[in-house]
N, C-alpha and C. Protein backbone atom coordinates (compact mmCIF):
# COMPACT_ATOMS: atom_id res chain seq x y z
N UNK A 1 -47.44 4.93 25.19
CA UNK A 1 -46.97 3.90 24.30
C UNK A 1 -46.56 4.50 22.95
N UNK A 2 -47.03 5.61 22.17
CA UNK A 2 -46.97 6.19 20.90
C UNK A 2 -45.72 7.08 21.17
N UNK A 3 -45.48 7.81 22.35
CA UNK A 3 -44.45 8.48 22.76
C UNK A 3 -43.12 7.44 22.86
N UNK A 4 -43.08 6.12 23.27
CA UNK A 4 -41.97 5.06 23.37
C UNK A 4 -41.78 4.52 21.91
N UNK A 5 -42.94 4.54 21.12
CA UNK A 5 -42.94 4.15 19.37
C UNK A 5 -42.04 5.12 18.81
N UNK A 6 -42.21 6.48 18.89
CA UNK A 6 -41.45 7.43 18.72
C UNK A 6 -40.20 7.84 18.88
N UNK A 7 -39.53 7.61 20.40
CA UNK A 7 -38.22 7.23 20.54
C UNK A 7 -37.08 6.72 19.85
N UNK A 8 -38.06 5.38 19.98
CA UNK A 8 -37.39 3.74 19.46
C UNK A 8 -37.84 4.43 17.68
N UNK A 9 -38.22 4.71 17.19
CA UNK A 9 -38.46 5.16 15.79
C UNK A 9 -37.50 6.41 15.14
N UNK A 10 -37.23 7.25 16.40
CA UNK A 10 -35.94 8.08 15.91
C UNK A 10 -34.41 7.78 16.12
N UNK A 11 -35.08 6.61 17.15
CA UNK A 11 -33.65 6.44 17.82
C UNK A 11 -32.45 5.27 16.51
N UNK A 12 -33.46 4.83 15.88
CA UNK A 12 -33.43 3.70 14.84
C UNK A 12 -32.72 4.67 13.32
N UNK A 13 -33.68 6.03 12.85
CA UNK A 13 -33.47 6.53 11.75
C UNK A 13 -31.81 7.25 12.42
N UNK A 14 -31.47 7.47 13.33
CA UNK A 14 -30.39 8.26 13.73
C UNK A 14 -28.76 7.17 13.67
N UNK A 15 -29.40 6.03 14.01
CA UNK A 15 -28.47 4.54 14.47
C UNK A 15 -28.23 4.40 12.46
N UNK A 16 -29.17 4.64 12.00
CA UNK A 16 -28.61 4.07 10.81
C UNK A 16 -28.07 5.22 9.82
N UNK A 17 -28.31 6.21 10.27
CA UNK A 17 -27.44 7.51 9.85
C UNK A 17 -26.20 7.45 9.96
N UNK A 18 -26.09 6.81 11.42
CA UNK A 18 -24.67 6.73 11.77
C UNK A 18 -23.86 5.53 10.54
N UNK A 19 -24.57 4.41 10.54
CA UNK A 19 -23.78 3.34 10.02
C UNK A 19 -23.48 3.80 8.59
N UNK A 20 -24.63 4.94 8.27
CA UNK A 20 -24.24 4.93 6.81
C UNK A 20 -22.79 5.77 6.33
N UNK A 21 -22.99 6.79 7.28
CA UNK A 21 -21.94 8.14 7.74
C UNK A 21 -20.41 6.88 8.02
N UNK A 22 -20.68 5.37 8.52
CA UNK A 22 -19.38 5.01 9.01
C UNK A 22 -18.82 4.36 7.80
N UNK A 23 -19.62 4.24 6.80
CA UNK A 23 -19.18 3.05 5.75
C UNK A 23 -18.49 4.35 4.48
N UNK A 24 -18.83 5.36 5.03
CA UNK A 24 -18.40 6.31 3.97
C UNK A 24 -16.93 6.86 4.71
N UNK A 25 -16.46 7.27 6.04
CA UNK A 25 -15.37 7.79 6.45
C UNK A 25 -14.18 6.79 6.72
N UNK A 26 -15.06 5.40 6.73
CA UNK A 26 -14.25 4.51 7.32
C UNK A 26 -12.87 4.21 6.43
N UNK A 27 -13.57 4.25 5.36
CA UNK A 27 -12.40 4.15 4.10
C UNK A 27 -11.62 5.06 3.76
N UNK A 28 -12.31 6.41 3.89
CA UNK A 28 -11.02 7.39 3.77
C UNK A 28 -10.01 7.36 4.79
N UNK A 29 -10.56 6.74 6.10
CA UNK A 29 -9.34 7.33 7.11
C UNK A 29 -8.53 5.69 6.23
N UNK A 30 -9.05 4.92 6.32
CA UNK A 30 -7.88 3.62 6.26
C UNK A 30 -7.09 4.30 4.64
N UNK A 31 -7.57 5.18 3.97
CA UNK A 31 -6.82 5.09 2.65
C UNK A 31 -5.86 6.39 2.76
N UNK A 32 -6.36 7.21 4.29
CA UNK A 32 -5.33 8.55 4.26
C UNK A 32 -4.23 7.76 5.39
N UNK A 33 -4.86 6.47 5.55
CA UNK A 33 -3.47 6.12 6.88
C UNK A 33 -2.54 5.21 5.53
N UNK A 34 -3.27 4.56 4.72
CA UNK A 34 -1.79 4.36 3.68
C UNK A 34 -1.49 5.17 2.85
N UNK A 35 -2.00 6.27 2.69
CA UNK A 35 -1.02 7.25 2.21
C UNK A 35 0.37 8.19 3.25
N UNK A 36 0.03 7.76 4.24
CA UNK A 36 1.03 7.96 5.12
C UNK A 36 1.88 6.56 5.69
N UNK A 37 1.57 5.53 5.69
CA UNK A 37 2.37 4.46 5.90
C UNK A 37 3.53 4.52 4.72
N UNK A 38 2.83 4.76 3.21
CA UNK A 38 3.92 4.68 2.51
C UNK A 38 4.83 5.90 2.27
N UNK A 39 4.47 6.84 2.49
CA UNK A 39 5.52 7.78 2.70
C UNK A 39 6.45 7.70 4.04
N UNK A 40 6.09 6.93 4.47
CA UNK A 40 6.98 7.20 5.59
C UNK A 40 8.10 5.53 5.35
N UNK A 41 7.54 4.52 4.45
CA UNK A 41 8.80 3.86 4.20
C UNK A 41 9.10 4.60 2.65
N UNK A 42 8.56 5.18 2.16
CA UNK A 42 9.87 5.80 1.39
C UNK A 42 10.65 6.44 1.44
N UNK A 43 10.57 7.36 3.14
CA UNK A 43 11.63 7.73 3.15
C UNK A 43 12.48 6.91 4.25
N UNK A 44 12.01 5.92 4.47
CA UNK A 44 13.14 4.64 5.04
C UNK A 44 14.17 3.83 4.13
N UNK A 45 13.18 3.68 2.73
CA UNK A 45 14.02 3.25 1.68
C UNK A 45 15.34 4.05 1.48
N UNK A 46 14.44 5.35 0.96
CA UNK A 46 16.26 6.94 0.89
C UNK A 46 16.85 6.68 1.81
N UNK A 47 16.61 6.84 3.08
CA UNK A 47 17.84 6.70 4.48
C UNK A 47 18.46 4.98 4.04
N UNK A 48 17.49 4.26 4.38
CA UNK A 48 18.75 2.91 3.84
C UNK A 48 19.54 2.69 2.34
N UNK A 49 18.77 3.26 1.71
CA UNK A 49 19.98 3.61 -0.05
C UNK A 49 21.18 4.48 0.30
N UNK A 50 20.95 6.28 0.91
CA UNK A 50 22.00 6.36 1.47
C UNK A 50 23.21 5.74 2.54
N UNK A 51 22.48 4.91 3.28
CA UNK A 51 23.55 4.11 4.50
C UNK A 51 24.55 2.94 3.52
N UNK A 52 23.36 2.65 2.39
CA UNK A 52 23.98 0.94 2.15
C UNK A 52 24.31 1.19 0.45
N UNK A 53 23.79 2.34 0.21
CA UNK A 53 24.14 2.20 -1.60
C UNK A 53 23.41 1.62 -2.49
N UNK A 54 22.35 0.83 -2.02
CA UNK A 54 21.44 0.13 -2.49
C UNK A 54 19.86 -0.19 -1.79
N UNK A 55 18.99 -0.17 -2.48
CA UNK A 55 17.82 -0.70 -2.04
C UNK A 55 17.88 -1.93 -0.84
N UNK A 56 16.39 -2.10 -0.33
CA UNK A 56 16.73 -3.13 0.46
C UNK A 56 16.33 -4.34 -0.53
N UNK A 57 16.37 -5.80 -0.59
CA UNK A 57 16.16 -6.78 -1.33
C UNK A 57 14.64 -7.20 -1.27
N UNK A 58 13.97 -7.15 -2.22
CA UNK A 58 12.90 -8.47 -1.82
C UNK A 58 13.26 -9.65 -2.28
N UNK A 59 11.53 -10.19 -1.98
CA UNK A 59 11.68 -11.66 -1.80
C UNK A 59 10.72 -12.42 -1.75
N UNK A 60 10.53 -13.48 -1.43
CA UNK A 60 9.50 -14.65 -0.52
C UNK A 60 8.21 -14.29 -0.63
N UNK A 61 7.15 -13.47 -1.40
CA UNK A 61 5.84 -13.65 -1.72
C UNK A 61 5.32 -14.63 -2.07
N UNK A 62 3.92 -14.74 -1.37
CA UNK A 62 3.64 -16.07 -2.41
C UNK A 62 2.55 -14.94 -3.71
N UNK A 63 2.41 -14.26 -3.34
CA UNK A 63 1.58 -13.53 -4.32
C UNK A 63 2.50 -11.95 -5.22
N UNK A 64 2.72 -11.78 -6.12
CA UNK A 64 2.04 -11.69 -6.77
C UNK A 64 3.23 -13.07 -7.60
N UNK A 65 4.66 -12.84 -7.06
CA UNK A 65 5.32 -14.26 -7.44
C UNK A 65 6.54 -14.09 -5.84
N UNK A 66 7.70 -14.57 -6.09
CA UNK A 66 8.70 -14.99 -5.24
C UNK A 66 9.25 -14.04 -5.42
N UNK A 67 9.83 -12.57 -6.17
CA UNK A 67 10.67 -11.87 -6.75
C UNK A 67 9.99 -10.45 -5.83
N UNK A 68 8.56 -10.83 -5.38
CA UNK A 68 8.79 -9.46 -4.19
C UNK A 68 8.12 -9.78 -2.87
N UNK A 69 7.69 -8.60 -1.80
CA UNK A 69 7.87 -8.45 -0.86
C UNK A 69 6.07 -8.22 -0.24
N UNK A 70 5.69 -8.90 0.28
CA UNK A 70 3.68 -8.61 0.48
C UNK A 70 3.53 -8.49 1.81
N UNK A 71 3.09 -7.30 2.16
CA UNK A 71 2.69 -7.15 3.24
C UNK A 71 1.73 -8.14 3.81
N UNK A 72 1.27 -9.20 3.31
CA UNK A 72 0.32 -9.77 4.12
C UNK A 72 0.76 -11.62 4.40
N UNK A 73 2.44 -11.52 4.14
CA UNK A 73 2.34 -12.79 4.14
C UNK A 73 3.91 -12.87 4.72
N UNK A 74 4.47 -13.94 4.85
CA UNK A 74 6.07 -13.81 5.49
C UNK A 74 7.15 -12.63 5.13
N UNK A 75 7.30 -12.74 3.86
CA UNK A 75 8.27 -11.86 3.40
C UNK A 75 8.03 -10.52 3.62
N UNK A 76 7.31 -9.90 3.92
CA UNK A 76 7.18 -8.51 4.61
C UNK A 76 8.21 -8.69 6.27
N UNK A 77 8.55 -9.84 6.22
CA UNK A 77 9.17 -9.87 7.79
C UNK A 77 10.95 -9.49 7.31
N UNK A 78 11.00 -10.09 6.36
CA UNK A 78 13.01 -9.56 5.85
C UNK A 78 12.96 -8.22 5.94
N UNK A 79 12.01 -7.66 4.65
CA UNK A 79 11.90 -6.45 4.87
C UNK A 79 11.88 -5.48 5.69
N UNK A 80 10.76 -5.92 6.76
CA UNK A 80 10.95 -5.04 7.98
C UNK A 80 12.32 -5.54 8.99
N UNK A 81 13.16 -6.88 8.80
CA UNK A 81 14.44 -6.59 9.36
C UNK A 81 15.06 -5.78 8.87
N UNK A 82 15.49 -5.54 7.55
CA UNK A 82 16.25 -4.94 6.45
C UNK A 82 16.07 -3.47 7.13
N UNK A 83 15.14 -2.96 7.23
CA UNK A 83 14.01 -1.05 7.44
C UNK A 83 14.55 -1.08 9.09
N UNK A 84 14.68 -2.28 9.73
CA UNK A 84 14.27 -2.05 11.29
C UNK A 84 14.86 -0.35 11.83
N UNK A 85 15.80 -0.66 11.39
CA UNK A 85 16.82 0.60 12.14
C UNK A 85 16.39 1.98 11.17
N UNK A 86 15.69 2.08 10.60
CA UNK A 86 14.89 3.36 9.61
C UNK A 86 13.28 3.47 10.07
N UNK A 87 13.16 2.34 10.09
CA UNK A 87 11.25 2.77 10.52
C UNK A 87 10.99 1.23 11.21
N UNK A 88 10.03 1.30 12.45
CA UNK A 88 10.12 0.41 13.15
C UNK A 88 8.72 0.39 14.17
N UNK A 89 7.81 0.18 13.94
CA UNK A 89 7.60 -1.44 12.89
C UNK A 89 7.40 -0.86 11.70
N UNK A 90 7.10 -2.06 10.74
CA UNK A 90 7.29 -1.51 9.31
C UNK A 90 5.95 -1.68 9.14
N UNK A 91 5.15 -0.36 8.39
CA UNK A 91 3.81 -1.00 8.52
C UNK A 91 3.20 -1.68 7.67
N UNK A 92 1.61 -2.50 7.85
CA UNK A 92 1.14 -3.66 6.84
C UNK A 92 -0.59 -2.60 6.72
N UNK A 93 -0.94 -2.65 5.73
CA UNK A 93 -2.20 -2.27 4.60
C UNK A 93 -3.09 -2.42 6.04
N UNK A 94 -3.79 -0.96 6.59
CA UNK A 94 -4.99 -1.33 7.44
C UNK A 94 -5.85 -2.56 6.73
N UNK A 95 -6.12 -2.99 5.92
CA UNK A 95 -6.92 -4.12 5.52
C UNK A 95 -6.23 -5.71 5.41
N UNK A 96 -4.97 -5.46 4.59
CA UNK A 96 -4.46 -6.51 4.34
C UNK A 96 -4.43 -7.49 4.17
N UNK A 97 -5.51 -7.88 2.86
CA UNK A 97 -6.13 -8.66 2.06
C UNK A 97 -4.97 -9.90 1.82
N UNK A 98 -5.48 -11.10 2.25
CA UNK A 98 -4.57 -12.72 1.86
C UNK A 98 -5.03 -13.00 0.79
N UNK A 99 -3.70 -13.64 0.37
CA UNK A 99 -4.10 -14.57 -1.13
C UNK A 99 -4.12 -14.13 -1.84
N UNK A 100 -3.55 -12.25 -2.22
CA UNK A 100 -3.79 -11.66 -3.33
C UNK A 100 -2.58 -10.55 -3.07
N UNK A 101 -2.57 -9.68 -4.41
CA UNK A 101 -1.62 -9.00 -4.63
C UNK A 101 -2.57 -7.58 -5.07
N UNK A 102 -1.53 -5.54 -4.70
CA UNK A 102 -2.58 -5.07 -5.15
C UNK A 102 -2.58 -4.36 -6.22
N UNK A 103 -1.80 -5.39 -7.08
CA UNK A 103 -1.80 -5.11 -9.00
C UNK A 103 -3.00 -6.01 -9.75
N UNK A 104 -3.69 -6.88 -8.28
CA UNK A 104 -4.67 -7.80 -8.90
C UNK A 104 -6.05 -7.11 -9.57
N UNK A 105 -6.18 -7.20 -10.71
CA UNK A 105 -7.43 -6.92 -11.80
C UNK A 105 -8.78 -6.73 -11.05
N UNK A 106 -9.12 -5.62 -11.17
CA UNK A 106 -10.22 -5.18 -10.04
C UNK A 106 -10.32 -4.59 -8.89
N UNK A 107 -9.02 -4.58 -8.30
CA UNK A 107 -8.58 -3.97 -7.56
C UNK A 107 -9.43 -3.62 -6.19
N UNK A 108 -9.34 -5.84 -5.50
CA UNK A 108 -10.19 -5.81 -4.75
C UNK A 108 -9.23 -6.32 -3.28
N UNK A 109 -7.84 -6.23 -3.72
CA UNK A 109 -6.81 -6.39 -2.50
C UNK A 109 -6.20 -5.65 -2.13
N UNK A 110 -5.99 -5.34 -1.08
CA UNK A 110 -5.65 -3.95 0.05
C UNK A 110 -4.37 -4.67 0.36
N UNK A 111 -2.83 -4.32 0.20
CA UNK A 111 -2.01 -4.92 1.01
C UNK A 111 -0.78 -3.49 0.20
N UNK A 112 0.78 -3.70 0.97
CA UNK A 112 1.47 -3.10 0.04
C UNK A 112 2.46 -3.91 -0.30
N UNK A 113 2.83 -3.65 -1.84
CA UNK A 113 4.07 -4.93 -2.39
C UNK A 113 5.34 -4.20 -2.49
N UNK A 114 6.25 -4.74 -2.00
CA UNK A 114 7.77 -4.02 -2.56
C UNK A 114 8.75 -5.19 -3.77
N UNK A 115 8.81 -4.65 -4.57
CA UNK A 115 9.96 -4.66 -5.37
C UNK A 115 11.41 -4.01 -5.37
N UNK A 116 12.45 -4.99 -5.71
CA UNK A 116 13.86 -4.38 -5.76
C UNK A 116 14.62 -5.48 -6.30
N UNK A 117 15.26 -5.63 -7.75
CA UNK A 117 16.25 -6.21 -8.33
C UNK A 117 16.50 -5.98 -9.61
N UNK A 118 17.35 -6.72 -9.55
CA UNK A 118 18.17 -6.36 -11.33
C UNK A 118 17.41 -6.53 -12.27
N UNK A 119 16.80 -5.80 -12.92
CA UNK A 119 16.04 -5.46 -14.18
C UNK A 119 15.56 -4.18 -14.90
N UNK A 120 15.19 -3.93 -15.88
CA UNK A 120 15.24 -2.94 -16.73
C UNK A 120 16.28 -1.91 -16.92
N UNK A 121 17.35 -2.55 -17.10
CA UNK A 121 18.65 -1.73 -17.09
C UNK A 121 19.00 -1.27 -15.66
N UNK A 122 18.53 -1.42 -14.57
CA UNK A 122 18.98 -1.79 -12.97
C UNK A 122 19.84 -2.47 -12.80
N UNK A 123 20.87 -2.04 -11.90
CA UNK A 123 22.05 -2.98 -11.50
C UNK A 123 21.12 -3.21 -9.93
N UNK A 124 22.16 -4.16 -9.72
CA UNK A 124 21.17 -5.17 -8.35
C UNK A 124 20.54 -4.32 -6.99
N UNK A 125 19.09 -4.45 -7.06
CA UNK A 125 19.05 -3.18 -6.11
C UNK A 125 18.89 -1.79 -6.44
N UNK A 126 18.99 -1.60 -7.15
CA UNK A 126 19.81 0.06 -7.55
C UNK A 126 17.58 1.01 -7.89
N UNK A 127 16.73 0.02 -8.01
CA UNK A 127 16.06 0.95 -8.08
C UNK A 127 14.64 -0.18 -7.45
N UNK A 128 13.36 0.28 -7.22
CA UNK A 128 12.42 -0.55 -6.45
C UNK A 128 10.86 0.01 -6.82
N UNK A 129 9.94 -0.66 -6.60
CA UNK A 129 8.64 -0.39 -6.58
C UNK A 129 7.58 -0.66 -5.50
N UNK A 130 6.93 0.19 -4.82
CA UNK A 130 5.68 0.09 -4.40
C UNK A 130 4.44 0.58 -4.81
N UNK A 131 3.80 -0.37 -4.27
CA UNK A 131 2.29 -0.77 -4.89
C UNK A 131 1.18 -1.03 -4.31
N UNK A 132 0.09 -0.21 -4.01
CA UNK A 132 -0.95 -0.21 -3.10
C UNK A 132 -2.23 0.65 -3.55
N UNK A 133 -3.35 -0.32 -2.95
CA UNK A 133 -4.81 0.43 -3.62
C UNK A 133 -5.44 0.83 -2.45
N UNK A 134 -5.93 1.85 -3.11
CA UNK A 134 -7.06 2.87 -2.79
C UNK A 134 -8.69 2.19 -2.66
N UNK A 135 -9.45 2.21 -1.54
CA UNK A 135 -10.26 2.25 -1.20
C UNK A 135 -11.70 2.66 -2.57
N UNK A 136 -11.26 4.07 -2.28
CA UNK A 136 -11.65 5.80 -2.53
C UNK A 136 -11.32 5.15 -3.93
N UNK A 137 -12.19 5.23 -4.89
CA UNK A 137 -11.61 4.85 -6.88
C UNK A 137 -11.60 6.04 -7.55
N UNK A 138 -12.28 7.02 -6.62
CA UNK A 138 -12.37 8.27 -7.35
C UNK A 138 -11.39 9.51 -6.87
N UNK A 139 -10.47 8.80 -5.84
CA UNK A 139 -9.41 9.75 -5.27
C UNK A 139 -8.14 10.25 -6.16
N UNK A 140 -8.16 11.37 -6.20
CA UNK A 140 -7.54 12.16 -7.14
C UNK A 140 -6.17 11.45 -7.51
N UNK A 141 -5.45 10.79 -6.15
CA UNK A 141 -4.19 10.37 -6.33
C UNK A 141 -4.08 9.18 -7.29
N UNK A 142 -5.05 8.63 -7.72
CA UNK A 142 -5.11 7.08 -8.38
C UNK A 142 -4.92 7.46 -10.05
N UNK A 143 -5.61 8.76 -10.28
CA UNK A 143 -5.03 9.01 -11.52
C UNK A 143 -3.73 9.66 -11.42
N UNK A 144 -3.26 10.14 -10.49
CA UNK A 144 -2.00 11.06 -10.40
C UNK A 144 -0.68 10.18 -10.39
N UNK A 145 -1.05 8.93 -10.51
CA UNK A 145 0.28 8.15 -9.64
C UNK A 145 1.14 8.23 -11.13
N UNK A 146 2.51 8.47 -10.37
CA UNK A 146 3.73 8.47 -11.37
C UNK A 146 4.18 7.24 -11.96
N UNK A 147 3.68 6.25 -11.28
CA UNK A 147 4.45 4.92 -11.72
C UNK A 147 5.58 4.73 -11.16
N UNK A 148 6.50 3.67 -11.68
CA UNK A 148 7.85 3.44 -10.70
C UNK A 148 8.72 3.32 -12.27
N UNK A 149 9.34 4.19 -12.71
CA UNK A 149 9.95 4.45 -13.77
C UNK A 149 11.15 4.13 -13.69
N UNK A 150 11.81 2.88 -14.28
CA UNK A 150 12.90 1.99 -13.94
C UNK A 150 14.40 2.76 -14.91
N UNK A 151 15.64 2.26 -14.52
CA UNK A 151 16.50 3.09 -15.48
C UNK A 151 16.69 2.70 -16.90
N UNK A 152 16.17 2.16 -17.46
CA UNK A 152 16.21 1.89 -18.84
C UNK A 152 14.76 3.15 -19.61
N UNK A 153 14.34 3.85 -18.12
CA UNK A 153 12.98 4.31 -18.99
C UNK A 153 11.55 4.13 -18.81
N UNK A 154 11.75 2.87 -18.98
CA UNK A 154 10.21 1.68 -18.62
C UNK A 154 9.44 2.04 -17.60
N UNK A 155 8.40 2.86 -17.50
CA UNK A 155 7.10 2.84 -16.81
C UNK A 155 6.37 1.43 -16.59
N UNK A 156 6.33 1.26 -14.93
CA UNK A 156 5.67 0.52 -14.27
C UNK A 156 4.47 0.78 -13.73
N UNK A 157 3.50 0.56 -14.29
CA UNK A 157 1.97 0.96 -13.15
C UNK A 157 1.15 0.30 -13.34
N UNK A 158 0.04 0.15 -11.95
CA UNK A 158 -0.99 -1.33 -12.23
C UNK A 158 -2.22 -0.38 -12.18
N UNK A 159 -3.32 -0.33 -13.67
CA UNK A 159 -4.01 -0.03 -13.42
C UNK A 159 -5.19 0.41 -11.99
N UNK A 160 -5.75 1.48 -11.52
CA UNK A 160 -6.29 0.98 -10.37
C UNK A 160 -5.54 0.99 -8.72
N UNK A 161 -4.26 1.40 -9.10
CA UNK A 161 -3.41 1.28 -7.80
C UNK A 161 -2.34 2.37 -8.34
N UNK A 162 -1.41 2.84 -7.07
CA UNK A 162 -0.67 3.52 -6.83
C UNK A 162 0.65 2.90 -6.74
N UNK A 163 1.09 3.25 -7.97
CA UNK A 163 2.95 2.48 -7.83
C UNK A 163 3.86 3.80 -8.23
N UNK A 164 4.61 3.34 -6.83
CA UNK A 164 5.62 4.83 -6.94
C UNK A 164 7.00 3.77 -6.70
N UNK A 165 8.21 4.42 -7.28
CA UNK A 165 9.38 3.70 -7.18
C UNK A 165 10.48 4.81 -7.46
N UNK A 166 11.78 4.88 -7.38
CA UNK A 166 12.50 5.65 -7.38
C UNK A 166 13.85 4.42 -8.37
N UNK A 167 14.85 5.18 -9.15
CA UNK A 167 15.64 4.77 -9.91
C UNK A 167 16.62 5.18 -9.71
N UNK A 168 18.07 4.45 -9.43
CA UNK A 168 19.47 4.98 -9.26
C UNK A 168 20.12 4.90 -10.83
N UNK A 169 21.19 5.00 -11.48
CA UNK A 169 21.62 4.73 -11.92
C UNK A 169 23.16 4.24 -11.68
């Protein structure tokens, strides 16, 4: 009986080794798979700027407003028509937090947002932003992020998240 106490007693400290070991990797893999989801539509964006001369359009969010593109809600669907023939499917935030945006304060929504229209000295299209958080708060890339630096100049970045964007003139 002390020999079956024993078992069931290591078998328990080992089971929760594991869970602890899963709550720690689980997030890096989901935060090294969007660091590869979004590189791989940015370079869908370049191939469709070269084909078309312009960005693709957003749109139809209900979060963070109507003027862009959320992976977690309809308007990620234009978009991925717009990309189809560049990257296919287009991908959505392993987490992909509803009801929120991931420029939101605290930086407790997982999704990715696209931007693209006429503003900051941008002609229509001509330059765009994405925007997506990190798991990981202490991952090197969160201080590294360039922002999405529009053609008038203007640095775009949401505390807490990763916004990269490219500018035509």
């Amino acid at each position: 009986m002390i020999e079956l106490l024993i078992v069931v007693a290591i078998i328990g400290i080992l089971a929760a080794l594991i869970i602890v070991s899963l709550n720690i990797v689980l997030p890096k893999a989901r935060d090294a798979r969007r660091k590869a989801d979004i590189n791989e539509i940015v370079k869908a964006l370049d191939i469709y700027y070269l084909d078309n001369g312009q960005f693709p359009a957003s749109g139809g969010a209900a979060y963070p407003n109507n003027s862009w593109s959320n992976s977690n809600d309809s308007s990620w669907n234009s978009l991925t028509s717009q990309l189809q023939p560049y990257i296919n499917p287009l991908p959505k935030d392993p987490v992909n937090t509803s009801g929120c945006w991931s420029g939101t304060t605290g930086n407790i929504c997982y999704n990715y947002d696209y931007y693209s229209d006429a503003n900051y000295g941008c002609a229509q299209q001509q330059w765009y932003m994405l925007v997506y958080t990190l798991e990981n708060k202490s991952d090197p890339a969160l201080s590294q992020s360039p922002g999405a630096t529009a053609c008038d100049g203007s640095n775009h970045n949401y505390t807490g998240t990763i916004t990269i964007g490219e500018a035509k003139k």
